[in-house]
Structure formats: C-alpha cells, structure tokens
Protein backbone atom coordinates (compact mmCIF):
# COMPACT_ATOMS: atom_id res chain seq x y z
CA UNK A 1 8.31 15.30 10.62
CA UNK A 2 5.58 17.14 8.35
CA UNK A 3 6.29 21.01 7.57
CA UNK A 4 2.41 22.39 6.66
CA UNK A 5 2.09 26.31 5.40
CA UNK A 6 -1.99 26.73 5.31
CA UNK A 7 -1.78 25.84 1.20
CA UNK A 8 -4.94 23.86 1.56
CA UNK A 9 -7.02 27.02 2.30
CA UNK A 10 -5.75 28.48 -1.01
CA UNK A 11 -8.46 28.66 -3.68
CA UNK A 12 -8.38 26.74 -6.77
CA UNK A 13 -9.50 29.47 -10.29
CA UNK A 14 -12.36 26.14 -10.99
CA UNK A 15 -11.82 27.26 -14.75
CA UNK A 16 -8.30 25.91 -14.69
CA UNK A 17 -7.36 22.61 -16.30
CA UNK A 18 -5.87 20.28 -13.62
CA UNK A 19 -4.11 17.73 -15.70
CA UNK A 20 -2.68 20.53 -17.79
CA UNK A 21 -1.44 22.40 -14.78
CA UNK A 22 -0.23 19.87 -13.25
CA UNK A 23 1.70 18.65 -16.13
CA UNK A 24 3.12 21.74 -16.72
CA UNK A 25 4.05 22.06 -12.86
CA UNK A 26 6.04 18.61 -13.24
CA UNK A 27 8.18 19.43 -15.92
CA UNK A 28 8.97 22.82 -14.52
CA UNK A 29 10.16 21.31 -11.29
CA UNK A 30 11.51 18.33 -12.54
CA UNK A 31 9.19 16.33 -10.22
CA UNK A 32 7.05 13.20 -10.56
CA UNK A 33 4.38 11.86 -8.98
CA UNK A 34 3.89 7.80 -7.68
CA UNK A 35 0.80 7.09 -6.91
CA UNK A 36 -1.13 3.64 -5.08
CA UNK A 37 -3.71 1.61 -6.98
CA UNK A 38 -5.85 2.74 -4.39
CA UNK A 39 -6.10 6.02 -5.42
CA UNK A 40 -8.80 8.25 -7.38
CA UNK A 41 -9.26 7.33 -10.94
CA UNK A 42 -7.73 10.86 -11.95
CA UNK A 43 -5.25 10.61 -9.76
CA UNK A 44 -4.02 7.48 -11.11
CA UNK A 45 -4.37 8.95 -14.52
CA UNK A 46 -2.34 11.77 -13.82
CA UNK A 47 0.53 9.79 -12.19
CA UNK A 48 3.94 9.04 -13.74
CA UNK A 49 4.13 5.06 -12.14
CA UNK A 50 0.88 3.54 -10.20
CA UNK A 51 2.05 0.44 -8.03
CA UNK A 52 1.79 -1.46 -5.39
CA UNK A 53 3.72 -0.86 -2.70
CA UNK A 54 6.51 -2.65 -3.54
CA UNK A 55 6.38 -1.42 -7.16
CA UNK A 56 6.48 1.78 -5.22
CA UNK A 57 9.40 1.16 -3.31
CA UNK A 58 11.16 0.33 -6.46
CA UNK A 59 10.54 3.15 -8.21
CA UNK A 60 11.23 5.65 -5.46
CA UNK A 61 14.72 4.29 -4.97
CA UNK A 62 15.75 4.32 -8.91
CA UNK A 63 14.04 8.12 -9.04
CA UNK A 64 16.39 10.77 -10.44
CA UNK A 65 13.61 13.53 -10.14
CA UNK A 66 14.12 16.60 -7.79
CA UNK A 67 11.05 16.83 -6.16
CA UNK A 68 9.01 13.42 -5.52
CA UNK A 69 5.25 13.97 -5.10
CA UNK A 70 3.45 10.72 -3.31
CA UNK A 71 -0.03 9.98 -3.51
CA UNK A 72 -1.19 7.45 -1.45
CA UNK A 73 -0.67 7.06 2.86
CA UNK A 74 1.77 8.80 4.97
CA UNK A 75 4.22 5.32 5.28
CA UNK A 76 4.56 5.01 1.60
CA UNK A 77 5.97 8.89 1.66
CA UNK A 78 8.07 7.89 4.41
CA UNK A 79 9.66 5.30 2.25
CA UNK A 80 10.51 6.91 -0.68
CA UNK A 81 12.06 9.75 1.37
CA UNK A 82 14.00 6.72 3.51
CA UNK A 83 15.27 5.83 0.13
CA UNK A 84 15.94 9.48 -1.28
CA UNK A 85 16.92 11.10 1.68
CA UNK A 86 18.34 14.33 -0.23
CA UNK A 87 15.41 14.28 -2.62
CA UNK A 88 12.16 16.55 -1.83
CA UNK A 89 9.32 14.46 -0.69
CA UNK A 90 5.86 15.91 -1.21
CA UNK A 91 2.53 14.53 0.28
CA UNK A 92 -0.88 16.19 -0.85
CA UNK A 93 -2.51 15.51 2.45
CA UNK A 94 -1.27 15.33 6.15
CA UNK A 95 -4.35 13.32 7.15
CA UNK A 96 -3.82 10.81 4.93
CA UNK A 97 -2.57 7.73 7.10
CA UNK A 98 -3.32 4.35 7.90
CA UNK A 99 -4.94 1.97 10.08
CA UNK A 100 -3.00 -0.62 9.88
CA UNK A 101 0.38 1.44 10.69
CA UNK A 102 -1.28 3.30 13.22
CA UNK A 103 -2.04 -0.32 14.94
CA UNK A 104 1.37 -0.78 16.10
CA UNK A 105 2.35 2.09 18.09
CA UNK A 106 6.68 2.20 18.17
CA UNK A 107 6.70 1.78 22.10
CA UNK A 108 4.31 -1.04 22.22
CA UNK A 109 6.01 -3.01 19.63
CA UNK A 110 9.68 -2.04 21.03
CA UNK A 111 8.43 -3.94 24.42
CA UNK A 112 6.81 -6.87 22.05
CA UNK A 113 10.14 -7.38 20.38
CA UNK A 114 12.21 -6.79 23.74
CA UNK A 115 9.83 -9.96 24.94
CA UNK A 116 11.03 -12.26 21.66
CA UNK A 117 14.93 -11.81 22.12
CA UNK A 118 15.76 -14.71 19.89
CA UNK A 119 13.10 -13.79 16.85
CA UNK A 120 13.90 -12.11 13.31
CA UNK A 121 11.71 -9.04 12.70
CA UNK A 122 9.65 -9.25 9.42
CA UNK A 123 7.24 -6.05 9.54
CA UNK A 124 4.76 -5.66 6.77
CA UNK A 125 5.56 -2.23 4.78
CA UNK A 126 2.44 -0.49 5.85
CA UNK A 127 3.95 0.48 9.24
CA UNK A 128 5.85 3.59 10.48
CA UNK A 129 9.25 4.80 10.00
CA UNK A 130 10.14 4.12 13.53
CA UNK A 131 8.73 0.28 13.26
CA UNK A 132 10.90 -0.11 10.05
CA UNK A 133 13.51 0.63 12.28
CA UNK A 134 13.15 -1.91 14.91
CA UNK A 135 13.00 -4.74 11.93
CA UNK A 136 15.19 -6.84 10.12
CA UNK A 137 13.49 -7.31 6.86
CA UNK A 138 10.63 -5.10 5.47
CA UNK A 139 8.22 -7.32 3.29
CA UNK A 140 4.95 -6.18 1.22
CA UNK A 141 2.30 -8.81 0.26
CA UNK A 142 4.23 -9.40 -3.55
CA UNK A 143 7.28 -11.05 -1.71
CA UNK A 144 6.24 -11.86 2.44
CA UNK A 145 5.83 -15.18 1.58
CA UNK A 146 9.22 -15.90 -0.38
CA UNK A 147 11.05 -14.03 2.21
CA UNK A 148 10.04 -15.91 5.15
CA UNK A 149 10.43 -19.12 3.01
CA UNK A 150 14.49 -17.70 2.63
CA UNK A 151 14.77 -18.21 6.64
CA UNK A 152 15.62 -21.50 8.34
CA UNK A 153 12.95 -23.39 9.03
CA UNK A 154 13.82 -23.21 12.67
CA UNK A 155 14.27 -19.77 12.53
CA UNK A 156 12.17 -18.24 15.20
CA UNK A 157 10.25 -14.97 13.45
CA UNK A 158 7.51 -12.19 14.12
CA UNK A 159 5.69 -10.41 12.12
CA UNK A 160 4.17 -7.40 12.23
CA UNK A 161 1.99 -5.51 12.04
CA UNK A 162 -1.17 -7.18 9.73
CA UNK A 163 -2.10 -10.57 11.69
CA UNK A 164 -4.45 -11.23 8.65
CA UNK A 165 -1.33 -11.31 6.49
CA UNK A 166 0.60 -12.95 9.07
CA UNK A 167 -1.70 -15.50 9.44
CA UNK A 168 -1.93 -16.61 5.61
CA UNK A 169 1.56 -16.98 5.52
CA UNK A 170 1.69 -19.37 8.48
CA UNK A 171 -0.69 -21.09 6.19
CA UNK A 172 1.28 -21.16 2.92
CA UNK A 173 4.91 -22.00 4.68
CA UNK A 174 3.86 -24.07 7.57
CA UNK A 175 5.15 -21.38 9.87
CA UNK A 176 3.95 -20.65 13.30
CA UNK A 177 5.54 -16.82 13.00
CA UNK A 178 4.69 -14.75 16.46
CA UNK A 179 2.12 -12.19 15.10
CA UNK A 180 1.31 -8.53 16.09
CA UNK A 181 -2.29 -7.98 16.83
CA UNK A 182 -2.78 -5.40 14.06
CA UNK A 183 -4.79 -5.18 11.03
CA UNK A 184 -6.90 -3.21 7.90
CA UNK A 185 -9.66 -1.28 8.50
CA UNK A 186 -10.14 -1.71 4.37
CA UNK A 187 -9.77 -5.56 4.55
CA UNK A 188 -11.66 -6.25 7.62
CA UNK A 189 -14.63 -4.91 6.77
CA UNK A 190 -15.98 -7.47 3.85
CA UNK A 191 -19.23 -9.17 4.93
CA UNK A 192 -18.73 -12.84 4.33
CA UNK A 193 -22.60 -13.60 4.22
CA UNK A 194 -22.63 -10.22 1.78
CA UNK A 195 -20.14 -12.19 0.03
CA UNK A 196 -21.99 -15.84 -0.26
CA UNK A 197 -25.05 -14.01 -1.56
CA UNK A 198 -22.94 -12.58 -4.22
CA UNK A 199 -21.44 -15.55 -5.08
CA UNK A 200 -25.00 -17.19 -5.69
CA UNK A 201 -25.38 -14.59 -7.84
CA UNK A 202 -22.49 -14.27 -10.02
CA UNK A 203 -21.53 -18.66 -9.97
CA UNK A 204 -19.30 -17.77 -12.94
CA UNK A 205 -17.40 -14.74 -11.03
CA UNK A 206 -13.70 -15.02 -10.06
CA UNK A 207 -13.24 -14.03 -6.34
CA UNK A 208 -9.93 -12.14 -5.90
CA UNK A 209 -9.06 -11.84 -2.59
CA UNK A 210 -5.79 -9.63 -1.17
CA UNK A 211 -4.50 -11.68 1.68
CA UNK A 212 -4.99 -8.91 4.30
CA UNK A 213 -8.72 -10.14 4.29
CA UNK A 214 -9.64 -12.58 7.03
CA UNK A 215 -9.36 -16.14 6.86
CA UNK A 216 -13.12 -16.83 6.49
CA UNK A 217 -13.43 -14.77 3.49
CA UNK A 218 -9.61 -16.26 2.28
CA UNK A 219 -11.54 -19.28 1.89
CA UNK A 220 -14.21 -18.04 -0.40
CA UNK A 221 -11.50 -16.80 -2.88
CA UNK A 222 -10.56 -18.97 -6.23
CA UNK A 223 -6.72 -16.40 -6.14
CA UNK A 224 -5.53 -14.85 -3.42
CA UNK A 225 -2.20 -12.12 -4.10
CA UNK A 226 -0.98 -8.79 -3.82
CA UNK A 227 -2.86 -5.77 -5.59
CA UNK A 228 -0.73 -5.94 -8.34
CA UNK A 229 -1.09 -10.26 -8.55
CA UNK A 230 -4.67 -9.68 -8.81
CA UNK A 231 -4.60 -7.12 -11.79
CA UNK A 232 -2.50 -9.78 -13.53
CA UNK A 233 -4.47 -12.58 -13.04
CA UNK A 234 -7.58 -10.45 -13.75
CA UNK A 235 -5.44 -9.78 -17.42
CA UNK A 236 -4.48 -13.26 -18.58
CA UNK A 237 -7.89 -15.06 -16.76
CA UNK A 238 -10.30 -15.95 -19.79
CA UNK A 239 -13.60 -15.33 -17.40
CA UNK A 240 -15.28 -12.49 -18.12
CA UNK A 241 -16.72 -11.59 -14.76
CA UNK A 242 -14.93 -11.00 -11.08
CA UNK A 243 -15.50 -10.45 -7.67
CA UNK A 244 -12.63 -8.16 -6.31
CA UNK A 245 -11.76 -7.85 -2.62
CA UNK A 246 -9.51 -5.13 -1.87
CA UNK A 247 -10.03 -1.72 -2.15
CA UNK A 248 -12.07 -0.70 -4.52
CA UNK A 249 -9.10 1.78 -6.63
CA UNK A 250 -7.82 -1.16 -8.23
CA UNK A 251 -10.93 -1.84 -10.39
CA UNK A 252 -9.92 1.13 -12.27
CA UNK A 253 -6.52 -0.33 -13.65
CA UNK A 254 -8.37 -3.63 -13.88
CA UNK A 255 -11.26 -1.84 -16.48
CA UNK A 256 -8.62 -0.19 -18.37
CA UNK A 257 -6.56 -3.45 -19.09
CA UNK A 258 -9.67 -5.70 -19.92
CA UNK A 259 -12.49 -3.28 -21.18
CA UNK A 260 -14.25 -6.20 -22.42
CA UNK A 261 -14.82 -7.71 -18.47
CA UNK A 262 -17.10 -7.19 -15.59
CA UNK A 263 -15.64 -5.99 -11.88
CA UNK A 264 -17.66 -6.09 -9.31
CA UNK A 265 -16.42 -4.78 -5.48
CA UNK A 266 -16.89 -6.92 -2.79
CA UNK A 267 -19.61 -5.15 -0.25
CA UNK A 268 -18.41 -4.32 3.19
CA UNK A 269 -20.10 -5.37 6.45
CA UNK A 270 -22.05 -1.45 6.78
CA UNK A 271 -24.74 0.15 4.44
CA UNK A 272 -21.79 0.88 1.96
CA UNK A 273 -22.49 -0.03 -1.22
CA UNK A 274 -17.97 -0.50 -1.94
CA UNK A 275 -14.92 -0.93 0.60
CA UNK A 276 -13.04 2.58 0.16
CA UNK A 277 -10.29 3.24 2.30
CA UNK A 278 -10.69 6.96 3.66
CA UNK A 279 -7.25 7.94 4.09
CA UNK A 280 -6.64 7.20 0.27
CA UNK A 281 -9.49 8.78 -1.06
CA UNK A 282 -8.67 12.11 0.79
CA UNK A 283 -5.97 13.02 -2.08
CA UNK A 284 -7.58 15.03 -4.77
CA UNK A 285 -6.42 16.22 -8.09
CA UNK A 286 -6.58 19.85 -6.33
CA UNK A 287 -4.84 19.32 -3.35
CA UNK A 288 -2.17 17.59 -5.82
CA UNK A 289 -1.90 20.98 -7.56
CA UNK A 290 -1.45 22.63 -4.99
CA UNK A 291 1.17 20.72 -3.36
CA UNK A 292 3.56 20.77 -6.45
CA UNK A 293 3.20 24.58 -6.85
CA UNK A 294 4.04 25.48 -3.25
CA UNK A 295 5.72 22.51 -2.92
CA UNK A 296 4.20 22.02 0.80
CA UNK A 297 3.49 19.74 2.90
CA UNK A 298 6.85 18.42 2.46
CA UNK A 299 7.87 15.32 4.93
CA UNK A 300 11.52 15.77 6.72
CA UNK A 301 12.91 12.77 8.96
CA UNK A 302 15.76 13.09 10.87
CA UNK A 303 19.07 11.35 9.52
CA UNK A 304 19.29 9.08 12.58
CA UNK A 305 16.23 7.72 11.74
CA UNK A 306 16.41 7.53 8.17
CA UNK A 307 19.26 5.19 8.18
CA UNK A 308 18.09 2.26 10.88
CA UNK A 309 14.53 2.37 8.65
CA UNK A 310 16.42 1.69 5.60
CA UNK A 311 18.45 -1.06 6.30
CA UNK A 312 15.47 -3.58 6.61
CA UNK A 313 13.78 -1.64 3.35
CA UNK A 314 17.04 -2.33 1.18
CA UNK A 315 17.52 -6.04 2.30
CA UNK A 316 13.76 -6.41 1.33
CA UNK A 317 14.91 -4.83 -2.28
CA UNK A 318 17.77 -7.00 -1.93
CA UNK A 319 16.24 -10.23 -1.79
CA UNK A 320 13.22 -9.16 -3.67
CA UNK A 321 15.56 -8.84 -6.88
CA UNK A 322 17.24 -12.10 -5.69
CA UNK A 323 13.53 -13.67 -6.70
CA UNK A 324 12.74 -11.84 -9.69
CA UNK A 325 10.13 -9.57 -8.41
C-alpha cells in the first residue's frame, strides 16, 4: 500500500527556514497539506485546513490540489486517497498509525459481522481501509450519534471499532448497538482519581471530555463532543478556566481562539505529566519537508478496494450534509 524511498535518512541544511520552504514547496507543486488537531503546534500552523476528522473528510473530497500531503494517522491518509483516488496522497511518516484501527484486525471483524447477518455496519472512521469496506455507514464522533438516530429504532446495528464511543451512544439514543471490543490508547489512559484531585483544585474548571473516554470519566465531564465540539464550546463558554480530555494538540487551537483563558490537560494514569498520542506526534515539520520535495512516502490502494471503502464514507458525507454538519 505504502511506496518508501529511504527520504527520512536525508539530512535537513538546520539553517534552512521550514515554513518558508515548505511554503514555497506547496505552491510549486500545487499541493496542500490537512492536518489533525492532534498534531504539533507547527504543524498545525503550517497547515492549509486543521480538522477533525470529519472536517477532514470534507475537505479531502472538495480538494482540487495535485498532490495532497496528510498529517495526522495512516486511516485519515487512507481516506482522503479513498476520496481522491487519482490525486497524489502523501504521508510524512509510515509509522504513524493507530491504536484504535489497529484493534480491529479485517479478518476478525469479517467473522464478527458474518456472526450478525441481520445488523447494519456503523464503523467509527478511525479504522482501516479494509474495515470501511465491510460497513455500511462510516461515522466520526461530530455525527455517530445523529446517524444511528436516522435508523429504525428496531434496526438491529454494530458498531465498530471504539466500544467507548459505542457505548455513549447506546447511552444518548437508548440503543443497545452490538459493539466491537476496540478502543484508544489516547482516551483510555486518563486517571479518574488524577482527575477528582484536579477537579478539587480547579471547582470553577470546565471538564471537556471527547466521548472515546470511558464511562467513569464521561461522568465527571460538564460537555462531552467531538474535538472540534469542544473547541467551540471552549469559544462561546464565558468561564475562564478548563479541564480538557483528549489529546493534548487541541489545546493549541483552543489558546489561539481564547488567549484570554486557562487549558489545562487532563493527566493520564502513568508518570506523564499530558495524554499525547505517539503516532501523532511522530510527524515533524522536517519529515513534512521532506515528504513534499521527494514527494515519498506516497500511499497507493488498489481500485478494488478503493471503491467498497468509499461507499460507506460518501453515505456518511451524504447524510452528514443532510444534518447540517
């Protein structure tokens, strides 16, 4: 799927001024670069749209440039080259993956689904190609919940692969949606006593919560959304102080649109003083150089495969603009 040529070993002149170079490298090859909230302060700086995955999604599919760069996991590449299949897909690191897509292996989840004839497929977006495939509607955390609300209620569902999420929208919608036992590394890692103590110490915080955290800690939190729901409600809320628990990239956008407030990460259940994921943080502004001026590693799917994962992806879009989002 990945073609790799050894650019990584290349040496970087450390005299050279990245944001320059890679401006310059953008407009010469008509190329832009989407990058996750989760990302590297500079990274997100640099970037032509920062999103949440399903901001992502939209963006890739309305992209006119030649050469895509994506900064973020290996799934979130996948999709934008699902939904550009003749565009050039660049990612700046081959390592960068994810936990939670790597929880649902393709043949274990084939068998799952082969054991739940009579169940619609609603798979999470941070999952594989080949899972997208064996689905009927992709979903991110902006839109999971209005899309299983659009079902019957007697309509018999699973969803994979993030139980966490899973489990909070069995909670919102009254569901009782079969769930795959996958989830976070990022999200599961919060320490809800760390969390209580904090609390105690902040009683005037906000606790924003993404709804891939478990339920205990769910219950701790005063809004609970997508990344790009909590940088909203951390714009228009008039306290001045917040407890954010997700990964710890969004706290950059969130300083930038209210200067004026106080973010503070949620600690993790290790001697960690934030919740990073490691996949994320392995992009770098020099590995993004690099990767627009050799324009490698570049990610190839075949066509077969491209076209089953994009059939769930679109109806997601589909419905998705059908709500407003």
């Amino acid at each position: 799927m990945y073609l790799e040529k050894g650019y990584l070993e290349k040496k970087i002149d450390p005299s050279l001024d990245l944001f320059k170079e890679i401006s310059h490298l953008k407009k010469e090859k008509n190329a832009i670069i989407l990058a996750h909230y989760y990302q590297d302060a500079d990274i997100q700086d640099i970037a032509d749209y920062i999103g949440d995955s399903l901001g992502l999604a939209q963006q890739a599919k309305k992209s006119t440039a030649d050469i895509i760069l994506f900064a973020g996991v290996h799934f979130m590449a996948e999709t934008a080259k699902i939904l550009n299949p003749k565009t050039k897909v660049l990612i700046p690191d081959l390592k960068a993956g994810c936990s939670l897509a790597d929880s649902c292996p393709p043949n274990e989840f084939s068998a799952f689904k082969a054991a739940h004839p009579d169940h619609v497929v609603l798979t999470y977006v941070n999952c594989t190609a080949e899972i997208k495939a064996l689905s009927d509607v992709i979903v991110t955390s902006t839109n999971a919940v209005q899309i299983v609300e659009s079902f019957p209620k007697d309509q018999k569902i699973i969803f994979a692969p993030d139980k966490n999420l899973g489990a909070y929208i069995n909670k919102v919608t009254g569901r009782n949606m079969v769930l795959w036992n996958g989830a976070c590394m990022v999200h599961e890692i919060f320490s809800l006593e760390k969390l209580i103590k904090l609390k105690a110490q902040h009683p005037k915080a906000i606790v924003l919560a993404h709804p891939e955290c478990e339920a205990a800690i769910l219950e701790h939190a005063h809004f609970i959304g997508s990344t790009t729901a909590l940088l909203n409600y951390s714009k228009k809320s008039e306290a001045h102080e917040f407890i954010v628990l997700t990964e710890t990239g969004i706290i950059h956008q969130m300083q930038k649109s209210s200067p004026g407030k106080t973010f503070i990460p949620a600690p993790p259940n290790n001697s960690c003083a934030c919740n990073d994921c490691p996949y994320m943080k392995l992009n770098t502004l020099e590995k993004i150089y690099n990767t627009l001026k050799y324009e490698q590693p570049e990610l190839l799917m075949t066509e077969a495969l491209i076209v089953k994962a994009k059939k769930p992806i679109i109806r997601m879009l589909e419905l998705s603009a059908q709500f407003g989002l």
